[in-house]
Each structure stands twice: as structure tokens, then as C-alpha cells.
Protein backbone atom coordinates (compact mmCIF):
# COMPACT_ATOMS: atom_id res chain seq x y z
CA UNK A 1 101.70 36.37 131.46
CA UNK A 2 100.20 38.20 128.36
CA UNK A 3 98.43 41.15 128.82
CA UNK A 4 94.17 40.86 129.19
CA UNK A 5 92.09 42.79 127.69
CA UNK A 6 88.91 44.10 129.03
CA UNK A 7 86.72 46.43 128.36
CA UNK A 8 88.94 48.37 126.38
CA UNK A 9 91.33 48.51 129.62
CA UNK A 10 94.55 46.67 129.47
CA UNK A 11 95.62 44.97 132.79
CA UNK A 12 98.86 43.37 133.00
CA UNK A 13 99.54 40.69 135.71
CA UNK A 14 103.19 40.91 135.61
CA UNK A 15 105.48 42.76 138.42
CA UNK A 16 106.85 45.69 136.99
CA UNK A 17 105.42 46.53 133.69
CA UNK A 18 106.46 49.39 131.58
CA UNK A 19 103.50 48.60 129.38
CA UNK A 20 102.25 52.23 128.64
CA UNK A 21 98.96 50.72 127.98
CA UNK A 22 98.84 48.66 130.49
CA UNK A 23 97.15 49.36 134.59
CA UNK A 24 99.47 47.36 136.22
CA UNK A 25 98.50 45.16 138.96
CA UNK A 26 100.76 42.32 140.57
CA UNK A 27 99.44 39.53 143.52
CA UNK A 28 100.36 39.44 146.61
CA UNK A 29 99.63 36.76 149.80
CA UNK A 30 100.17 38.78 153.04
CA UNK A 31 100.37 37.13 156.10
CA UNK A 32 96.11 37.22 157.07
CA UNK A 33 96.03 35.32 154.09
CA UNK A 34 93.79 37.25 151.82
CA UNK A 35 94.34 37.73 148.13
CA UNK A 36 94.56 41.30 146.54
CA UNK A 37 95.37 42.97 143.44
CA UNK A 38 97.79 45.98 144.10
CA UNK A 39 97.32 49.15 141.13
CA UNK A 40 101.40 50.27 141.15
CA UNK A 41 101.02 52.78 138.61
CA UNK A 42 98.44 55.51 137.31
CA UNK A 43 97.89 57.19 133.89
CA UNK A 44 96.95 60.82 134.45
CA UNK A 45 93.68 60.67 132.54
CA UNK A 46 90.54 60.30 134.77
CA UNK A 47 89.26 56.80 134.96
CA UNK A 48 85.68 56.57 134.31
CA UNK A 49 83.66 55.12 136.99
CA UNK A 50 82.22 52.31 134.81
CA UNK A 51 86.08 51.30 134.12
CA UNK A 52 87.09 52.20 137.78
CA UNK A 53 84.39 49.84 138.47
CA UNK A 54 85.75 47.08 136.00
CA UNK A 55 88.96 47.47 138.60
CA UNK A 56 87.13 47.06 141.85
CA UNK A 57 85.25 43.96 140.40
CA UNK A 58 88.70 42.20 139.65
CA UNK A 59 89.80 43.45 142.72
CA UNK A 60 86.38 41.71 145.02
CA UNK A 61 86.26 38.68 143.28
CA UNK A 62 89.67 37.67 143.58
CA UNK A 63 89.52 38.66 147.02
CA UNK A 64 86.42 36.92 147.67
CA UNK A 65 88.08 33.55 145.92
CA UNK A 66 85.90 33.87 142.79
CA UNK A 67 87.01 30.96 140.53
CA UNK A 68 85.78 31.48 137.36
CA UNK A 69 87.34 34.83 136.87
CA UNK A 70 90.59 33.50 138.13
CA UNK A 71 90.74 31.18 135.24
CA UNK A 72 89.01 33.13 132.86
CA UNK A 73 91.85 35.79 133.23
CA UNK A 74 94.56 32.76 133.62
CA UNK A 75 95.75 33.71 137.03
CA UNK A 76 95.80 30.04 138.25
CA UNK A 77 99.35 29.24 137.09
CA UNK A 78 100.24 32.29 139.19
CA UNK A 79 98.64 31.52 142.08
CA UNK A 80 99.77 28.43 142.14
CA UNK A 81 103.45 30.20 141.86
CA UNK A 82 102.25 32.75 144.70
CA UNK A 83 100.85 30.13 147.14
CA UNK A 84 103.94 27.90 146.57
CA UNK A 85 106.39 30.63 147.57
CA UNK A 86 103.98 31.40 150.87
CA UNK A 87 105.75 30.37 153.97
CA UNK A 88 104.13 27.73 156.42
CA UNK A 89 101.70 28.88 158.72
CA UNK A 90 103.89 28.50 161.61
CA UNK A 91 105.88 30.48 160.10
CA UNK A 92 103.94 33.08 159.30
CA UNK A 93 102.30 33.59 162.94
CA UNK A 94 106.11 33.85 164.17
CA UNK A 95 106.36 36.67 162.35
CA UNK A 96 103.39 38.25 163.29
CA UNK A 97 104.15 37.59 166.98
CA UNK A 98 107.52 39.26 165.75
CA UNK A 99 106.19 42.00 163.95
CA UNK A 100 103.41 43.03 166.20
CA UNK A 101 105.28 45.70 168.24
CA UNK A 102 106.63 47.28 165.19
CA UNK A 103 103.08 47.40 163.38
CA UNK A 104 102.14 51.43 162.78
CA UNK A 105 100.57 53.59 160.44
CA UNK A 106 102.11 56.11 158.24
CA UNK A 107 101.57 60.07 159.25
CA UNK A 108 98.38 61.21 159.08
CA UNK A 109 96.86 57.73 159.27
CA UNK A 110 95.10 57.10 161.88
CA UNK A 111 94.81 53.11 163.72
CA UNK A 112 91.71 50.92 164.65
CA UNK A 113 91.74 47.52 164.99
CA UNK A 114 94.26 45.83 161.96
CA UNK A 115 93.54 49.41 159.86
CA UNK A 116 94.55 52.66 159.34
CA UNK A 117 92.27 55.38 158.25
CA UNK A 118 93.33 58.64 156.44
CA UNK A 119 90.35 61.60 156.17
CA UNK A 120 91.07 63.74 152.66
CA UNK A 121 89.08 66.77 153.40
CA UNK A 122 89.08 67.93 149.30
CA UNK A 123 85.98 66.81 148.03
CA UNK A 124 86.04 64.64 144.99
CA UNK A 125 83.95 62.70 143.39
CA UNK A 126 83.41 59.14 144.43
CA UNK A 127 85.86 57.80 142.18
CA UNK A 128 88.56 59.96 142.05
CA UNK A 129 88.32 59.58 145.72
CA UNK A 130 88.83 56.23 145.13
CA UNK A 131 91.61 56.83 143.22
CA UNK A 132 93.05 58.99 145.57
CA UNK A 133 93.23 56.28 148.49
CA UNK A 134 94.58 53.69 145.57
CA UNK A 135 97.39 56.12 145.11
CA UNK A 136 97.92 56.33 149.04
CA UNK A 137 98.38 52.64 150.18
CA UNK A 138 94.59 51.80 150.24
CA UNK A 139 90.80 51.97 149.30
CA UNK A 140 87.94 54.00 150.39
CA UNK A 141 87.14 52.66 153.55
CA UNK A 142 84.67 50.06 154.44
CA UNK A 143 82.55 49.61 157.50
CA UNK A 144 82.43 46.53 159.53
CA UNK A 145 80.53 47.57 163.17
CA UNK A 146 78.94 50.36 164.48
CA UNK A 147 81.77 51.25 166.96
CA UNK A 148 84.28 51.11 164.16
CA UNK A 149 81.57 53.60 162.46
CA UNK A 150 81.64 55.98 164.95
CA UNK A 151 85.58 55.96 165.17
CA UNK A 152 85.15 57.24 161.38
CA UNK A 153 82.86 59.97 161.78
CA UNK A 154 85.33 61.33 164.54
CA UNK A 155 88.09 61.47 162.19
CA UNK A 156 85.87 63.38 159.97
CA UNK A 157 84.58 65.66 162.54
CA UNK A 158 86.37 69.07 161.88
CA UNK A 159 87.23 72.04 164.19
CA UNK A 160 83.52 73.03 164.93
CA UNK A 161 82.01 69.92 165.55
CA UNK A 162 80.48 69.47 161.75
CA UNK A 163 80.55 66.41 160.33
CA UNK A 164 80.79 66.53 156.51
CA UNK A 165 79.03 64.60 153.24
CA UNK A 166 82.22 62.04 153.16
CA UNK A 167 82.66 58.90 150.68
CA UNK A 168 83.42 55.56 151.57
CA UNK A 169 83.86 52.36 149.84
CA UNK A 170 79.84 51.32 149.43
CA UNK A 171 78.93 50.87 145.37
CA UNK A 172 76.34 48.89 143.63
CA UNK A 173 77.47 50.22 140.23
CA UNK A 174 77.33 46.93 138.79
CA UNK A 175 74.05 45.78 139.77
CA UNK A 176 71.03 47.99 141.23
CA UNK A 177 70.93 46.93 145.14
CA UNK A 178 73.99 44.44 144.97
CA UNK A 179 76.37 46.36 147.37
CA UNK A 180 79.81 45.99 147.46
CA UNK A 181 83.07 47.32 149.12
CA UNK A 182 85.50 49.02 146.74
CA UNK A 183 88.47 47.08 149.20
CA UNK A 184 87.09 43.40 148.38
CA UNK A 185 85.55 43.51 151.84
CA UNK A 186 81.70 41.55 152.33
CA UNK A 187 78.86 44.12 152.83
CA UNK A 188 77.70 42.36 156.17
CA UNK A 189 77.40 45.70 158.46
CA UNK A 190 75.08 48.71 157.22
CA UNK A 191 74.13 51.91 158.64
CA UNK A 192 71.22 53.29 156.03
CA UNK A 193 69.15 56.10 157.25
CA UNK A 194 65.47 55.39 156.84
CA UNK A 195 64.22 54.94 153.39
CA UNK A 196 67.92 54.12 151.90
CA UNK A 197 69.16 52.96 149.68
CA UNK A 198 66.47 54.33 147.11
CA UNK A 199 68.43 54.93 144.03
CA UNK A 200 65.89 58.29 143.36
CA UNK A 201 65.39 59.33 140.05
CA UNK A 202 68.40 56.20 139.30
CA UNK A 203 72.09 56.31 138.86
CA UNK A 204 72.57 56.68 142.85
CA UNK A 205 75.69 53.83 143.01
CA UNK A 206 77.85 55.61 145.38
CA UNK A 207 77.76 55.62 149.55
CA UNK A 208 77.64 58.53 151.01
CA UNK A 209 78.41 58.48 155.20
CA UNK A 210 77.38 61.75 157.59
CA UNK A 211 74.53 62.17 155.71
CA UNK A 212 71.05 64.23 156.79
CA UNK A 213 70.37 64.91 160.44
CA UNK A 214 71.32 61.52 161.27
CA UNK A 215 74.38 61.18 160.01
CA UNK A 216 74.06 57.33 158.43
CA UNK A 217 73.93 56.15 155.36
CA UNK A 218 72.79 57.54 151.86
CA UNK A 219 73.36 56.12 148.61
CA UNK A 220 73.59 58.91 145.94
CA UNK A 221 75.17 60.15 142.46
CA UNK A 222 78.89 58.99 142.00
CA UNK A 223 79.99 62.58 140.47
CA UNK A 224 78.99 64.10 143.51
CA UNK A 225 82.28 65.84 145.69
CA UNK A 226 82.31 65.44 148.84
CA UNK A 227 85.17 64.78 151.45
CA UNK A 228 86.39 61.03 151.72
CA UNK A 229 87.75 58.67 154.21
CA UNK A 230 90.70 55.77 153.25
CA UNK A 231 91.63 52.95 154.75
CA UNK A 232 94.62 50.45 154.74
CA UNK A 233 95.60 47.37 156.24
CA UNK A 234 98.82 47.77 159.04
């Protein structure tokens, strides 16, 4: 498939490209059945957050099954390639059966549930943090209950009991108060402190967890550093 050009980004939907220009991206089916776009290799110039956010969009709304973008971008014939070469469902729960006991995490990731998480205690800004857990396996991490909330803030707790101004996946870059999950996750669980999200004095797209007294949820500038949390599916 040709390469698609968008907003002055190339993507290429091929696996491998040595397309210089290109961020390369390829499909893949795993066995839960979701639908993800994988980045397999990095530039060393710092992607803007308005194009990092071009990336997460194409990431979500393939994930989510959106349609339109799928044939606007003529992925359909490759779908239709990928979904063709999935095994049966049988098949695939055999090997999850199978493959249960041997399910881990890497070092320094850390399990819950079908995850791993990975704290990176050098703050960042919210997308080079972002960035980072691409380059690692996964995304910053999203937040489905409040028990698998407080099993993040303990990874993040450090020796003295502090817990630090960490990312996570939250943005609403694209629209004011549409939040989304950088990891193509839906935004059905939330944890705001009181008054959040507010978006003060504007440009506050980025979710901020351990934050105030309280330790919730803040939503505030993107180009803020603080430490970050990344998670990955087993």
C-alpha cells in the first residue's frame, strides 16, 4: 500500500519500511481480538504533540472500529488480508489456554490483570512520555477501576511514601472536554478531583494522576514534566 499523507506526516502501512520519511506502523489481530497500529520505528526529532496527537487518533479509531477512517486511509483491503489469515476462534482460545502459564512481563514491568505497568521516574513532558512507553512495548497507561487506580499510584509511590505529579494516557487535545486514552482504550472510569477538568486559562489537554492533596485527577498543560506510568498488554 502507498504511503498516506497527513498532516504533513507520512505513515506507511506496510511491514518493514525503510521509507526515511515514513512513521511506520503495520496491523496486527492478537488473540483478544482488538485492532492496533504498532509505531516500529522513531525519527530522533521530537514529535509535536499536535502530530503525536494525529498518531493517537489513528491509533483510537481503528481500535475503536471507526469505519470511515479505515477506508478513507484504504486499510480495508488489508484488513480483509489480516482477518483472513486470523485463526478460528477455537483455535485461538487453545492457545490461550496454552499460553496462559507462560504469560509474564518483561523486567521492570510490573502485572495486573491482562497488563503490565512500567513507572519512568524522569519527568517528561506528556508526550515525550508518550513516546517513551511507544518505544517500550506500550502507551501511557489508562485507567479502568478504582482498584486498578490504586495499584498505579503504588508503583509510583517512591522510598518515602511520596507520590509524584505522574502522566498517564488521558488527552482531549483534539476536542475541549472529549477525553480519550492515548492506548485506544474508552474513557468509561474517571478519578477527577473536584472542580476538574477545567482547562484554566486553556490549553490544559494532558492528565495528570497524584495530583493535589488528594491525589486524583487533574487535567493540565501537555509541556509540563512530570514522572509517567506505561502500560502494555501480556
Amino acid at each position: 500500500m502507498d504511503p498516506v499523507q497527513i498532516n504533513n506526516f507520512t505513515f506507511c502501512f506496510t511491514q518493514p519500511s525503510h521509507n526515511p520519511d515514513c512513521k511506520v506502523f503495520y496491523w496486527y489481530l492478537p488473540l483478544d481480538g482488538s485492532k492496533h497500529l504498532l509505531l516500529l520505528d522513531f525519527t530522533t526529532e521530537k514529535i509535536a504533540m499536535e502530530k503525536l496527537v494525529v498518531l493517537l487518533l489513528l491509533s483510537a479509531a481503528i481500535a475503536l472500529g471507526d469505519a470511515n477512517l479505515t477506508q478513507l486511509l484504504g486499510l480495508e483491503p488489508l484488513l480483509k488480508t489480516e482477518v483472513e489469515q486470523t485463526p478460528p476462534v477455537g483455535a485461538q482460545v487453545a492457545a490461550v489456554q496454552q499460553g496462559t502459564k507462560e504469560m509474564s512481563c518483561p523486567s521492570d514491568w510490573h502485572p495486573y490483570g491482562s497488563r503490565c505497568f512500567r513507572f519512568v521516574s524522569i519527568p517528561q513532558s506528556w508526550s515525550d512520555s508518550e513516546q517513551n512507553c511507544l518505544a517500550l512495548g506500550g502507551n501511557l497507561a489508562s485507567v479502568n477501576n478504582l482498584l486498578e487506580y490504586q495499584f498505579m499510584q503504588a508503583l509510583t509511590k517512591n522510598t518515602n511514601g511520596h507520590l509524584p505529579d505522574t502522566w498517564i494516557g488521558g488527552f482531549d487535545a483534539v476536542k475541549e472536554g472529549l477525553w480519550m486514552w492515548s492506548d485506544g482504550s474508552r474513557f468509561d472510569y474517571t478519578n477527577w478531583n473536584i472542580g476538574e477538568p477545567n482547562n484554566a486559562g486553556e490549553g490544559e489537554d494532558c492528565l495528570q494522576m497524584n495530583a493535589a492533596s488528594e491525589k486524583l485527577w487533574f487535567d493540565v498543560p501537555c509541556e509540563w514534566k512530570f514522572t509517567s506510568l506505561c502500560s502494555r498488554r501480556m
